[in-house]
C-alpha atoms as a PDB file:
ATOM      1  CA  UNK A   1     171.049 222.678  77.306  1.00  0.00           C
ATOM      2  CA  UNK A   2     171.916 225.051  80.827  1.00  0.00           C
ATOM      3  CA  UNK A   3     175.230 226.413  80.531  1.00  0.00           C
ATOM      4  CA  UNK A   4     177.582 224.407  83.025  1.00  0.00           C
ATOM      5  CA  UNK A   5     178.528 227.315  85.656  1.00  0.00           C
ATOM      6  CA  UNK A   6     182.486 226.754  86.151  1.00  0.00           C
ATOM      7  CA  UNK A   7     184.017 229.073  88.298  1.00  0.00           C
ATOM      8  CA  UNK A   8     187.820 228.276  87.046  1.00  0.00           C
ATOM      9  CA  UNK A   9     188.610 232.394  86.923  1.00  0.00           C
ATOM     10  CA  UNK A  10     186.929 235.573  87.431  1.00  0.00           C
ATOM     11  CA  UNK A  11     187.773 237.093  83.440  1.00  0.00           C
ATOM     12  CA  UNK A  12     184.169 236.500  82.262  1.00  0.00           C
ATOM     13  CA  UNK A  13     182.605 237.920  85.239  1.00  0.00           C
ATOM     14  CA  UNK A  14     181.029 241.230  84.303  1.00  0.00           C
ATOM     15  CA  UNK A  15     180.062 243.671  87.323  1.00  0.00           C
ATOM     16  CA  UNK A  16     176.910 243.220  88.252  1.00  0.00           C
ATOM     17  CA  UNK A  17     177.361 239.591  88.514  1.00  0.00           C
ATOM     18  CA  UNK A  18     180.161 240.176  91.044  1.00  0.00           C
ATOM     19  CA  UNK A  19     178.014 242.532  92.980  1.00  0.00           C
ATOM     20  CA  UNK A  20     175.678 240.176  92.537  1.00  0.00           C
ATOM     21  CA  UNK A  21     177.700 237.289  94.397  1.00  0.00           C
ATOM     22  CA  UNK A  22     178.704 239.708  97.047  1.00  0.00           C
ATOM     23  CA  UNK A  23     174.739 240.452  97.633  1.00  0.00           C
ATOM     24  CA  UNK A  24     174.072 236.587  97.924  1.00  0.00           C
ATOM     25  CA  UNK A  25     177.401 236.727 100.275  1.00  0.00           C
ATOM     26  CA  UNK A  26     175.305 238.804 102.042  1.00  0.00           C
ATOM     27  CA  UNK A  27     172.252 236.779 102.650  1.00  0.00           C
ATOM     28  CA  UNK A  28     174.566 233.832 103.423  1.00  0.00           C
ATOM     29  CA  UNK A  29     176.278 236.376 106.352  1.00  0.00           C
ATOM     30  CA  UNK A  30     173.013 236.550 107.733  1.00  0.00           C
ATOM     31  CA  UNK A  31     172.367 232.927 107.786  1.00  0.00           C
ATOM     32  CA  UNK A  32     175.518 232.490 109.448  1.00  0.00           C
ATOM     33  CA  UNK A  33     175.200 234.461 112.503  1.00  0.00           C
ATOM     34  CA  UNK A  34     171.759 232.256 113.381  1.00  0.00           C
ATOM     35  CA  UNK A  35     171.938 229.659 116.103  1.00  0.00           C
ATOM     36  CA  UNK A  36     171.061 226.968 113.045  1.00  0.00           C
ATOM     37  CA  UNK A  37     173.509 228.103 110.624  1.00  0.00           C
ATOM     38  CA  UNK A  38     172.343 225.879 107.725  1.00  0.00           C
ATOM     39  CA  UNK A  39     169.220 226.280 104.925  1.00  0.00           C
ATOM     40  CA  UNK A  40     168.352 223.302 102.967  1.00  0.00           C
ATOM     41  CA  UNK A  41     169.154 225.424  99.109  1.00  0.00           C
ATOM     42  CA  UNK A  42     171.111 222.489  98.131  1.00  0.00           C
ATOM     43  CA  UNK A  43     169.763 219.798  99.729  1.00  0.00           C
ATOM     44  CA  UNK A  44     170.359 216.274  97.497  1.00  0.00           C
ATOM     45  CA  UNK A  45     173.693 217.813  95.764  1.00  0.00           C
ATOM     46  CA  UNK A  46     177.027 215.663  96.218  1.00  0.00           C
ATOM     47  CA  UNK A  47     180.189 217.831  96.107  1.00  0.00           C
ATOM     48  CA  UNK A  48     183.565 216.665  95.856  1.00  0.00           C
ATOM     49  CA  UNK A  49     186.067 217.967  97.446  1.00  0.00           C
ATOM     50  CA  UNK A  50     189.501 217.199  95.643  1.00  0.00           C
ATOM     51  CA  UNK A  51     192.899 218.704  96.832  1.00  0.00           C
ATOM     52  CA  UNK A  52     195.965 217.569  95.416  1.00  0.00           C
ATOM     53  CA  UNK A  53     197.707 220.260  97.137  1.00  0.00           C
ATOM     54  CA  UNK A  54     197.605 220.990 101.066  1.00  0.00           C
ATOM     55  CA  UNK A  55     194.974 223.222 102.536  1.00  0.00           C
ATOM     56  CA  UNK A  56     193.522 224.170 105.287  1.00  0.00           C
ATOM     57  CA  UNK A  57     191.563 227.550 104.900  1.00  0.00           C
ATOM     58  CA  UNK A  58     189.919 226.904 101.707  1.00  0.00           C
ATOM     59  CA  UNK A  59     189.355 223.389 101.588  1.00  0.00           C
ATOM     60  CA  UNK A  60     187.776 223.862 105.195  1.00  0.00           C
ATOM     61  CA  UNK A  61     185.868 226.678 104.382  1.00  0.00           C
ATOM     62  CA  UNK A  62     184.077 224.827 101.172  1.00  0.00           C
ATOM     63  CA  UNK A  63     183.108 221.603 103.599  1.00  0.00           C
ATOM     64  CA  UNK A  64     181.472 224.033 105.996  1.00  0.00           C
ATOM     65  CA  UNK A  65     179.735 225.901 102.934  1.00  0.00           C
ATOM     66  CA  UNK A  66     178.565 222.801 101.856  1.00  0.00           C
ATOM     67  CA  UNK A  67     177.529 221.625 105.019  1.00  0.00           C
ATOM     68  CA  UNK A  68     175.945 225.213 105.408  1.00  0.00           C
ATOM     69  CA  UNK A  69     173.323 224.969 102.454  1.00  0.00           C
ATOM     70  CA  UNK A  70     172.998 220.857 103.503  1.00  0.00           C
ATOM     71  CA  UNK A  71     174.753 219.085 100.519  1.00  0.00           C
ATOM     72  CA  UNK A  72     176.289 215.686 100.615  1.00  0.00           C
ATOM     73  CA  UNK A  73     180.200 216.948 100.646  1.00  0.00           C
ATOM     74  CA  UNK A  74     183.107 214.175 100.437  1.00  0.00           C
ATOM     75  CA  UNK A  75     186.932 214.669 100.926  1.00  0.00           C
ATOM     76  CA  UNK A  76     188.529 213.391  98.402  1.00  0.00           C
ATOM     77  CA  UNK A  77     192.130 211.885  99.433  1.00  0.00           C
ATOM     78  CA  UNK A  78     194.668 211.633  96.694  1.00  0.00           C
ATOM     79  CA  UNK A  79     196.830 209.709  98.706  1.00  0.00           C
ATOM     80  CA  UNK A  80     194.439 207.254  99.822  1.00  0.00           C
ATOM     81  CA  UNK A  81     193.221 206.940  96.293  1.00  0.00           C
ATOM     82  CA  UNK A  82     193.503 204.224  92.874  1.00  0.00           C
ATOM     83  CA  UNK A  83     196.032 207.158  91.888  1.00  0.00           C
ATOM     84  CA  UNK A  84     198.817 205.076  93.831  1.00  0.00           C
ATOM     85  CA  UNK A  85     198.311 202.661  91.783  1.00  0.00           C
ATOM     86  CA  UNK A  86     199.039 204.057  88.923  1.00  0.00           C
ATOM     87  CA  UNK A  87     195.621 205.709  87.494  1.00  0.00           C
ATOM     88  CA  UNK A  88     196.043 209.189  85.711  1.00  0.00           C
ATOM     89  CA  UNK A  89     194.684 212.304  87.045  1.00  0.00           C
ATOM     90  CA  UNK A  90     191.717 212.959  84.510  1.00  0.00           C
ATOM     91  CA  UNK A  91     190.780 208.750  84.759  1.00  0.00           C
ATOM     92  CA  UNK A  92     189.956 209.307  88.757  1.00  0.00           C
ATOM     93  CA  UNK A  93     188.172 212.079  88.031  1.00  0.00           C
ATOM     94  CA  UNK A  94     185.861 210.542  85.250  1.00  0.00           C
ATOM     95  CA  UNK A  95     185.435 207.737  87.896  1.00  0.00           C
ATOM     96  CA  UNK A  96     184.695 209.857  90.111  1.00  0.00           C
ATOM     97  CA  UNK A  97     181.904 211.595  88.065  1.00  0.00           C
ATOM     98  CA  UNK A  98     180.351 208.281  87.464  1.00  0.00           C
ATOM     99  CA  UNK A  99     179.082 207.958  90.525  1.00  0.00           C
ATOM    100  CA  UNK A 100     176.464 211.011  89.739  1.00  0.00           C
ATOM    101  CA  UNK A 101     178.127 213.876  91.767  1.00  0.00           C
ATOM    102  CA  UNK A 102     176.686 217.313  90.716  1.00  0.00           C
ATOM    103  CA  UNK A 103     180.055 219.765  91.399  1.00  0.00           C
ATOM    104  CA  UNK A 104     183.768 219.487  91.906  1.00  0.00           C
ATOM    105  CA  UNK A 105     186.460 221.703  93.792  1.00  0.00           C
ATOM    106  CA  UNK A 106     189.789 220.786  92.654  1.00  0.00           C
ATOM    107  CA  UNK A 107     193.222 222.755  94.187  1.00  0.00           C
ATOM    108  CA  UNK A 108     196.449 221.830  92.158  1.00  0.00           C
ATOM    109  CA  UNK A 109     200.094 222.471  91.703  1.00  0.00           C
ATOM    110  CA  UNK A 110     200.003 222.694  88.297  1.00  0.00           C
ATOM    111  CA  UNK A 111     199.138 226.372  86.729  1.00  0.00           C
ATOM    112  CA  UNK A 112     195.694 226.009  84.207  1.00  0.00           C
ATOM    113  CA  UNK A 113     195.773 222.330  84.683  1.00  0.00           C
ATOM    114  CA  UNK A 114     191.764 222.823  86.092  1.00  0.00           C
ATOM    115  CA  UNK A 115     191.187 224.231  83.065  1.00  0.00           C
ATOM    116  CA  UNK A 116     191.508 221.313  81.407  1.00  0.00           C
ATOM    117  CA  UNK A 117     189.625 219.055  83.881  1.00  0.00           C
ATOM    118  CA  UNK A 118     186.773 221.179  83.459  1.00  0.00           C
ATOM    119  CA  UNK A 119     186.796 220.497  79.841  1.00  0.00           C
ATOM    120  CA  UNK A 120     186.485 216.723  80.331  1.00  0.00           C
ATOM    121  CA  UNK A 121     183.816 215.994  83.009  1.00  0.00           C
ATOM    122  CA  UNK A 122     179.813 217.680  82.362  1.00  0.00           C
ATOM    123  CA  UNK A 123     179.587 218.963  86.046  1.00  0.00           C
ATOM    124  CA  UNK A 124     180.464 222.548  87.561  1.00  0.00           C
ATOM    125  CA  UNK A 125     183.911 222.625  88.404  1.00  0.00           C
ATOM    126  CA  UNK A 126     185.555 225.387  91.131  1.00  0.00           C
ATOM    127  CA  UNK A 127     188.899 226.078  91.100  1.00  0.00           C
ATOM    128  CA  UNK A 128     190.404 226.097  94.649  1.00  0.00           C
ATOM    129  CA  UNK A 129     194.058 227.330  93.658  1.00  0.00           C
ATOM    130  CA  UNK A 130     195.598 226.239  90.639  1.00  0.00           C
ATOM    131  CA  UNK A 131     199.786 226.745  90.692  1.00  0.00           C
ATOM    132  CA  UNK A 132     200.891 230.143  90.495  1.00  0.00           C
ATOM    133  CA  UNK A 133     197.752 231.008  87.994  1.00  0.00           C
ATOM    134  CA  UNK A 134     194.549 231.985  89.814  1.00  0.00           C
ATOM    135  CA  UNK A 135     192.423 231.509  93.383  1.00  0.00           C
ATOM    136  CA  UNK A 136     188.933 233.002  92.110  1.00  0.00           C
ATOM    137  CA  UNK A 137     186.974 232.423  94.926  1.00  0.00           C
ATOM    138  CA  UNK A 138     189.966 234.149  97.865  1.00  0.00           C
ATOM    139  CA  UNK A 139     190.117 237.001  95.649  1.00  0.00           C
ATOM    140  CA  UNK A 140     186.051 237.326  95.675  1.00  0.00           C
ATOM    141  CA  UNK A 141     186.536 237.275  99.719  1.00  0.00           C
ATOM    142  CA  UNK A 142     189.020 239.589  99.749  1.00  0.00           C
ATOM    143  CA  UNK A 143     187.139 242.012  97.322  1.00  0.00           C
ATOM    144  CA  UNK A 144     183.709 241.427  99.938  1.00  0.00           C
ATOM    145  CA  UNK A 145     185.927 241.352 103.056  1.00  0.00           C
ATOM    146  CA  UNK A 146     187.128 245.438 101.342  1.00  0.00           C
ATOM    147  CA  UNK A 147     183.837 246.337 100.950  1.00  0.00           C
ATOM    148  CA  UNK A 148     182.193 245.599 104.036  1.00  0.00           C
ATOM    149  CA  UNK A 149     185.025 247.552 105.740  1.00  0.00           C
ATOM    150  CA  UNK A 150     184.558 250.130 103.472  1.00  0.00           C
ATOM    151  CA  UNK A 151     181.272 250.393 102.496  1.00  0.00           C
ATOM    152  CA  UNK A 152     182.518 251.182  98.927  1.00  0.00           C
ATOM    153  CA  UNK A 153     185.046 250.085  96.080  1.00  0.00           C
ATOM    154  CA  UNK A 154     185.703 252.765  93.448  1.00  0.00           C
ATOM    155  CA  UNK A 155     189.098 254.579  94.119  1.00  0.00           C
ATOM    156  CA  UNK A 156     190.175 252.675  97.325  1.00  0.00           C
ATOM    157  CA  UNK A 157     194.129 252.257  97.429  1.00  0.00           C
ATOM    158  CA  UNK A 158     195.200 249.006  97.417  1.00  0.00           C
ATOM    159  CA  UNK A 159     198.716 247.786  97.967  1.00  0.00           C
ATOM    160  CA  UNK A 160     200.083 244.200  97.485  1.00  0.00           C
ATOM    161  CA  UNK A 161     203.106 243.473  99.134  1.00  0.00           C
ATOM    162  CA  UNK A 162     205.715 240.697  98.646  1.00  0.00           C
ATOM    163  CA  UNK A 163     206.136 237.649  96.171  1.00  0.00           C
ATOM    164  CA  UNK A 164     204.140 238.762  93.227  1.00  0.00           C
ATOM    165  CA  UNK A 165     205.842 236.049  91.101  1.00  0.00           C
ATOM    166  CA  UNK A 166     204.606 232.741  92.751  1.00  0.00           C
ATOM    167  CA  UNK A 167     201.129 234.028  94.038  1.00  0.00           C
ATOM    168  CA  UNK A 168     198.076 232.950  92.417  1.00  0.00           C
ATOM    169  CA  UNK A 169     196.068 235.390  94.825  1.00  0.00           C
ATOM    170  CA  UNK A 170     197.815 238.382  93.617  1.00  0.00           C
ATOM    171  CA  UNK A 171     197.142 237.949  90.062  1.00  0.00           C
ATOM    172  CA  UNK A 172     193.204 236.995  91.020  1.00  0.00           C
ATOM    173  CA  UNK A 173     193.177 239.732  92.931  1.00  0.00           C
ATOM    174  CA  UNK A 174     194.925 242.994  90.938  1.00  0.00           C
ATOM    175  CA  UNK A 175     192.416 241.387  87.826  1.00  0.00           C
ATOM    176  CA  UNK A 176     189.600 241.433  90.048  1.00  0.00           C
ATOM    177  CA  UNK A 177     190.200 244.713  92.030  1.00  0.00           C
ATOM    178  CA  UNK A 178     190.808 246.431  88.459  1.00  0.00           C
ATOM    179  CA  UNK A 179     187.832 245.332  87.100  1.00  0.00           C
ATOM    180  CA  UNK A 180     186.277 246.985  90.241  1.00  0.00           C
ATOM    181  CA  UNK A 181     187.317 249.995  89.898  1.00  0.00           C
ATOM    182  CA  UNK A 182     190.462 250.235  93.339  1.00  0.00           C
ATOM    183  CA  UNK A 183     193.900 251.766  92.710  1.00  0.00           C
ATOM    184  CA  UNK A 184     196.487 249.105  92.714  1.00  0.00           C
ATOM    185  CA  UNK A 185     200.190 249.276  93.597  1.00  0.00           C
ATOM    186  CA  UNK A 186     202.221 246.160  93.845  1.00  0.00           C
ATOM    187  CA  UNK A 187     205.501 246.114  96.251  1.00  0.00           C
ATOM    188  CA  UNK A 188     208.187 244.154  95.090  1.00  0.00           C
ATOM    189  CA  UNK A 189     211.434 243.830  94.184  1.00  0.00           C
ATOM    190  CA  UNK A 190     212.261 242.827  90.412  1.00  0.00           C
ATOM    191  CA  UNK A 191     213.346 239.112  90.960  1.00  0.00           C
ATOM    192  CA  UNK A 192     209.490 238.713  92.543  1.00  0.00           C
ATOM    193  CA  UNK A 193     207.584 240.580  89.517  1.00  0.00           C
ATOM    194  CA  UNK A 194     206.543 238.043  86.688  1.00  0.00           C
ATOM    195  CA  UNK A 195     208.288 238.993  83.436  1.00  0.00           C
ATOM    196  CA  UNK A 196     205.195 239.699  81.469  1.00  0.00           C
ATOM    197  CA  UNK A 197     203.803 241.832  84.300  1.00  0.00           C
ATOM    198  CA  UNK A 198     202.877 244.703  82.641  1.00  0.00           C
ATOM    199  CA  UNK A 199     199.495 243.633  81.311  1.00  0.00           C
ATOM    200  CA  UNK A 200     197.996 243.700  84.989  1.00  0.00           C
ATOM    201  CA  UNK A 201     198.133 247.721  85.043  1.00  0.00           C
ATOM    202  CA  UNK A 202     199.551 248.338  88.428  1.00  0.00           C
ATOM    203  CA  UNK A 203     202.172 250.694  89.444  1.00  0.00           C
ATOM    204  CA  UNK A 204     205.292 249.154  91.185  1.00  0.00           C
ATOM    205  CA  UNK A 205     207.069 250.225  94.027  1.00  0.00           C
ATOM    206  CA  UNK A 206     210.689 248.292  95.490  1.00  0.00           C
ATOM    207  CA  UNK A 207     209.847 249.097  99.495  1.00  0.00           C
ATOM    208  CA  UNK A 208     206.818 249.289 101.366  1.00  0.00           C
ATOM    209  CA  UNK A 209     207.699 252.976 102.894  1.00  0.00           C
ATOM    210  CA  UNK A 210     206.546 254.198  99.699  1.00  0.00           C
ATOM    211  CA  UNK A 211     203.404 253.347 100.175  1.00  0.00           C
ATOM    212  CA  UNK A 212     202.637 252.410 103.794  1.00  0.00           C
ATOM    213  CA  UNK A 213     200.954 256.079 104.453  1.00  0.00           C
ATOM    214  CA  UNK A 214     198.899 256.388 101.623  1.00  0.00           C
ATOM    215  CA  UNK A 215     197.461 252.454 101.588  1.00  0.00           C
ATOM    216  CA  UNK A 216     193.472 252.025 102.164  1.00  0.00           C
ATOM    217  CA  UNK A 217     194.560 248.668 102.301  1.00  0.00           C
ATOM    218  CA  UNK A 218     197.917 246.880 102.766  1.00  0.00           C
ATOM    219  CA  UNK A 219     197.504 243.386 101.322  1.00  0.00           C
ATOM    220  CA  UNK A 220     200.566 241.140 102.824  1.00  0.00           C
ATOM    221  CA  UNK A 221     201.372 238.468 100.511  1.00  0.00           C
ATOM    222  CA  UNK A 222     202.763 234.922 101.739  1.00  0.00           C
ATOM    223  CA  UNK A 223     206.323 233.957 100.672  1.00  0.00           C
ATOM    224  CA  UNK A 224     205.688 231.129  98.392  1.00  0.00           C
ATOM    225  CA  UNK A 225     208.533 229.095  99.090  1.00  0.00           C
ATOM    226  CA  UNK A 226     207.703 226.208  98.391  1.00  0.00           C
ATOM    227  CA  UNK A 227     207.191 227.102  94.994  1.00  0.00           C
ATOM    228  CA  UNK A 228     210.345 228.691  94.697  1.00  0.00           C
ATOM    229  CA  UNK A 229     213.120 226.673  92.893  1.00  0.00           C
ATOM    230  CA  UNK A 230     216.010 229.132  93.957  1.00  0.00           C
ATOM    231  CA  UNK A 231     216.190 232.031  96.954  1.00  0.00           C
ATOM    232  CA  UNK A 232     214.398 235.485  95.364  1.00  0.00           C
ATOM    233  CA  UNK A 233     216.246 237.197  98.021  1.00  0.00           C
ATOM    234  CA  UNK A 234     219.603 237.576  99.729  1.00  0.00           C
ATOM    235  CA  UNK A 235     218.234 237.507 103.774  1.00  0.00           C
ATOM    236  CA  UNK A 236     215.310 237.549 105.811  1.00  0.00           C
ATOM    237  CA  UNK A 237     216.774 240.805 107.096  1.00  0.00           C
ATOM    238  CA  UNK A 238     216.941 242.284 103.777  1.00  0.00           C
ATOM    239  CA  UNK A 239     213.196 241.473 103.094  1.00  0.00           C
ATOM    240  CA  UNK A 240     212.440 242.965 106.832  1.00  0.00           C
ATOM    241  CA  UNK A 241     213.644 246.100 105.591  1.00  0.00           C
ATOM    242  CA  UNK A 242     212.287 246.519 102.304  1.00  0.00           C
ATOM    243  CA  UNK A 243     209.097 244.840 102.258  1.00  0.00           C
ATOM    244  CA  UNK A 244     207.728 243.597 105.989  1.00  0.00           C
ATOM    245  CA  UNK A 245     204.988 245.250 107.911  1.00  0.00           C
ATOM    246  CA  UNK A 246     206.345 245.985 111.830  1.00  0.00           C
ATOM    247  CA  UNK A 247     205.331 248.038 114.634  1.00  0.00           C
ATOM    248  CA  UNK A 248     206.909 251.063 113.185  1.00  0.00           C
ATOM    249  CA  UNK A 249     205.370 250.853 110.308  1.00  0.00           C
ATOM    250  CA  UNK A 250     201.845 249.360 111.349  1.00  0.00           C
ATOM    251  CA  UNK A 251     202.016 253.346 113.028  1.00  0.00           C
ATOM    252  CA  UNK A 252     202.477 255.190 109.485  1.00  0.00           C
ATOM    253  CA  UNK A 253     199.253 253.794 108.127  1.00  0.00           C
ATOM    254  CA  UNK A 254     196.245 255.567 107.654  1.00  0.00           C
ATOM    255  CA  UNK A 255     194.008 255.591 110.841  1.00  0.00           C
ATOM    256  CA  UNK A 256     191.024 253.826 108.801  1.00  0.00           C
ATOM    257  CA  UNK A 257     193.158 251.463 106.801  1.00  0.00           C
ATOM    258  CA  UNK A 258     193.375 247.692 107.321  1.00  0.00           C
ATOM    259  CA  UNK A 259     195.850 244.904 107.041  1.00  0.00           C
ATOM    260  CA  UNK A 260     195.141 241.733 104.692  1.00  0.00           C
ATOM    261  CA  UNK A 261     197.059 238.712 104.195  1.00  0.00           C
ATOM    262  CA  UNK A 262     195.634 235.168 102.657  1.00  0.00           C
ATOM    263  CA  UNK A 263     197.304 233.166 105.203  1.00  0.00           C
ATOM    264  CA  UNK A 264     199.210 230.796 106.670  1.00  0.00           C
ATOM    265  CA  UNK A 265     201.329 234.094 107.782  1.00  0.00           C
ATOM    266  CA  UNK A 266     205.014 233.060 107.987  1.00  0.00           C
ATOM    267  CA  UNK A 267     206.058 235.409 111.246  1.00  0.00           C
ATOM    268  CA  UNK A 268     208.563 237.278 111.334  1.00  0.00           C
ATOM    269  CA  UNK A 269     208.651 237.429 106.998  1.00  0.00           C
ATOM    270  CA  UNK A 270     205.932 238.927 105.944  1.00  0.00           C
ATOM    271  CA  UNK A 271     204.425 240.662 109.409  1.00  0.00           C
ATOM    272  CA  UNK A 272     206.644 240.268 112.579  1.00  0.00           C
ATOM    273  CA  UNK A 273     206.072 238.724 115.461  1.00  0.00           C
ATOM    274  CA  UNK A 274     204.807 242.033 117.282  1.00  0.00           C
ATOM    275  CA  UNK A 275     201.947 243.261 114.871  1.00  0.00           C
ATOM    276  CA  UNK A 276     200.514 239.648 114.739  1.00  0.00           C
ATOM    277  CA  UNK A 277     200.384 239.757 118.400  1.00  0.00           C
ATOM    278  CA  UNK A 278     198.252 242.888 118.408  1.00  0.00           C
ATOM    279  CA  UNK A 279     195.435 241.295 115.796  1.00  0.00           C
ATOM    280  CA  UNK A 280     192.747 241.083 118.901  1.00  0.00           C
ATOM    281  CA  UNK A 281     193.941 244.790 120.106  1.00  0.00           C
ATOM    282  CA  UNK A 282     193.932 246.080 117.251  1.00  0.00           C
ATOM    283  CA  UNK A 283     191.064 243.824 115.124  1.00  0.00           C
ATOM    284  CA  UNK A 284     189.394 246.714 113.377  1.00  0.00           C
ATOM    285  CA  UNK A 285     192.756 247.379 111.290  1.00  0.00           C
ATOM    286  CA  UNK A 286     193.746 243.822 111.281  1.00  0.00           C
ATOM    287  CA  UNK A 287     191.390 241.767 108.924  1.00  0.00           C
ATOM    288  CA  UNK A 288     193.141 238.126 108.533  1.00  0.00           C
ATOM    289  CA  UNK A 289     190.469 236.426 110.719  1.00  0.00           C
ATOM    290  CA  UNK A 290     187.529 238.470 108.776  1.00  0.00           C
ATOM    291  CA  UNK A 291     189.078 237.038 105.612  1.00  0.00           C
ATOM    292  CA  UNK A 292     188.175 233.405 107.115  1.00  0.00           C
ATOM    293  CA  UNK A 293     185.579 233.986 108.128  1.00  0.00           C
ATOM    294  CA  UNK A 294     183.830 235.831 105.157  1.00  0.00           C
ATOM    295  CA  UNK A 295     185.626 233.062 103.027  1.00  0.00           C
ATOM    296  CA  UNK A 296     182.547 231.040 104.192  1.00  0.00           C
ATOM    297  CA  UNK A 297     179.924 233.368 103.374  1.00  0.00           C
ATOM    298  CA  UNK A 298     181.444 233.645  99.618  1.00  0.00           C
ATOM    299  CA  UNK A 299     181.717 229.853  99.069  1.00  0.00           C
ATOM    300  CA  UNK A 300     178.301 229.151  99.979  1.00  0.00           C
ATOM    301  CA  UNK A 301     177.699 231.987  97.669  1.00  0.00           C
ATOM    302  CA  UNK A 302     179.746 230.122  94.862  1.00  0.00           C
ATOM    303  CA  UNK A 303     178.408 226.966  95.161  1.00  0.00           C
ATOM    304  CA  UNK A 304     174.534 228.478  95.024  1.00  0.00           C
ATOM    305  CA  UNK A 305     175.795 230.317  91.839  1.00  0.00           C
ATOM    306  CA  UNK A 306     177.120 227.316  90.199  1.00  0.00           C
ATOM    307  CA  UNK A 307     174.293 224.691  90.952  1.00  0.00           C
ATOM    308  CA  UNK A 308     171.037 226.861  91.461  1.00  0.00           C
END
């Protein structure tokens, strides 16, 4: 029996199989800067798109990757669905499965929940976002969107700034940029570091100033506040001036560094008003749009991997 390829985390990944998806990413770049951006690879595949949390980056960049390598892709609508009625979570899914689909993407609030999804249904299963636990396939475009800057991995500086505790990218990404060999620093206060923090091996820092000058690449986290069940900080002021990226400091950065961020940005929090004004002066140091746009590249990339 084939293995069924799940993508639900990147642990298992040894590599050369993530230099091996970046490499497909590759071909898939190529593909995308034709005037017919699609190849028929998965041609006869039905994917399922199935969001039980909002999106629009991700869950818009798997319908075009879909629609990219010409499989059948459906958005699935929670709220439109036999769940208001009163049908569990895993029972729409097995319905859903039923009707012979061949992969799933699933986003939810609930940390490791996918996990157990994946256990229950016999088709490839993608995790999208799951909680505050992991976002496999952003931290794969943020590793690819580093390396095309770069043109390398080993011993680039990395450092991710802001709410460490209720991101799901940051802990994809530190495991992922570890296993790849960057330096990682993480900028945060102590009421936005996880409590059992200390098994992702990276150095922490309280203000940004400690490491604005020395970053390869300053990766601004979002404020995750909807997850938050209480205020991790005393101001927006106070966060301005420990942990936000502004004009003054966007000039203490490394001339060949770049700025990251996973988006939606909230300005004036994370990266003022000012710097995200500058992103088409300044777009060679400024890499948020790159991000989207080699998120694309990396899904179609994904969903080869998991049904070729």
């Amino acid at each position: 029996m084939v293995e069924k390829k799940d993508i639900l985390n990147l642990d298992k990944f040894s590599i050369k199989e993530i230099n091996d998806l970046m490499n497909m990413a590759d071909s898939f770049t190529e593909i995308l800067k034709r005037d017919v951006k699609k190849v028929p690879v998965l041609r006869g595949k039905t994917i399922i798109n199935l969001f039980f949390e909002p999106s629009t980056r991700t869950k818009v960049s798997f319908e075009i990757a879909a629609k990219r390598l010409s499989a059948d892709l459906i958005n699935f609508s929670p709220n439109l669905s036999s769940l208001k009625k009163g049908e569990s979570e895993i029972d729409t899914l097995k319905t859903i499965n039923a009707m012979k689909i061949d992969l799933v993407i699933i986003r939810h609030s609930d940390s490791g929940y996918i996990n157990y999804f994946a256990k229950n249904i016999p088709v490839p299963v993608i995790n999208a976002g799951d909680g505050k636990h992991e976002h496999p396939t952003q931290a794969l475009l943020d590793l690819y969107t580093i390396y095309k800057n770069f043109s390398k991995l080993e011993g680039l500086k990395v450092a991710i700034v802001g709410d460490i505790l209720n991101s799901r990218v940051a802990r994809s990404d530190i495991k992922l940029f570890n296993k790849m060999g960057l330096d990682v620093k993480v900028v945060a206060p102590s009421m936005l570091i996880p409590q059992n923090f200390s098994c992702f091996n990276a150095k922490i820092h309280s203000n940004i100033e400690e490491v604005i000058s020395e970053a390869d690449v300053l990766y601004m986290l979002r404020m995750q506040f909807e997850r938050q069940d209480k205020k991790f900080y005393p101001s927006t002021k106070e966060y301005n001036e420990f942990l936000s990226l502004n004009l003054s400091r966007l000039n203490k950065m490394k001339k060949d560094s770049i700025i990251m961020h996973p988006g939606p940005v909230n300005r004036g929090i994370e990266i003022s008003d000012e710097v995200m004004e500058m992103q088409e002066i300044v777009k060679d140091k400024i890499k948020i749009n790159t991000q989207v746009a080699n998120g694309v590249a990396v899904r179609m990339a994904v969903l080869y991997y998991a049904l070729s």
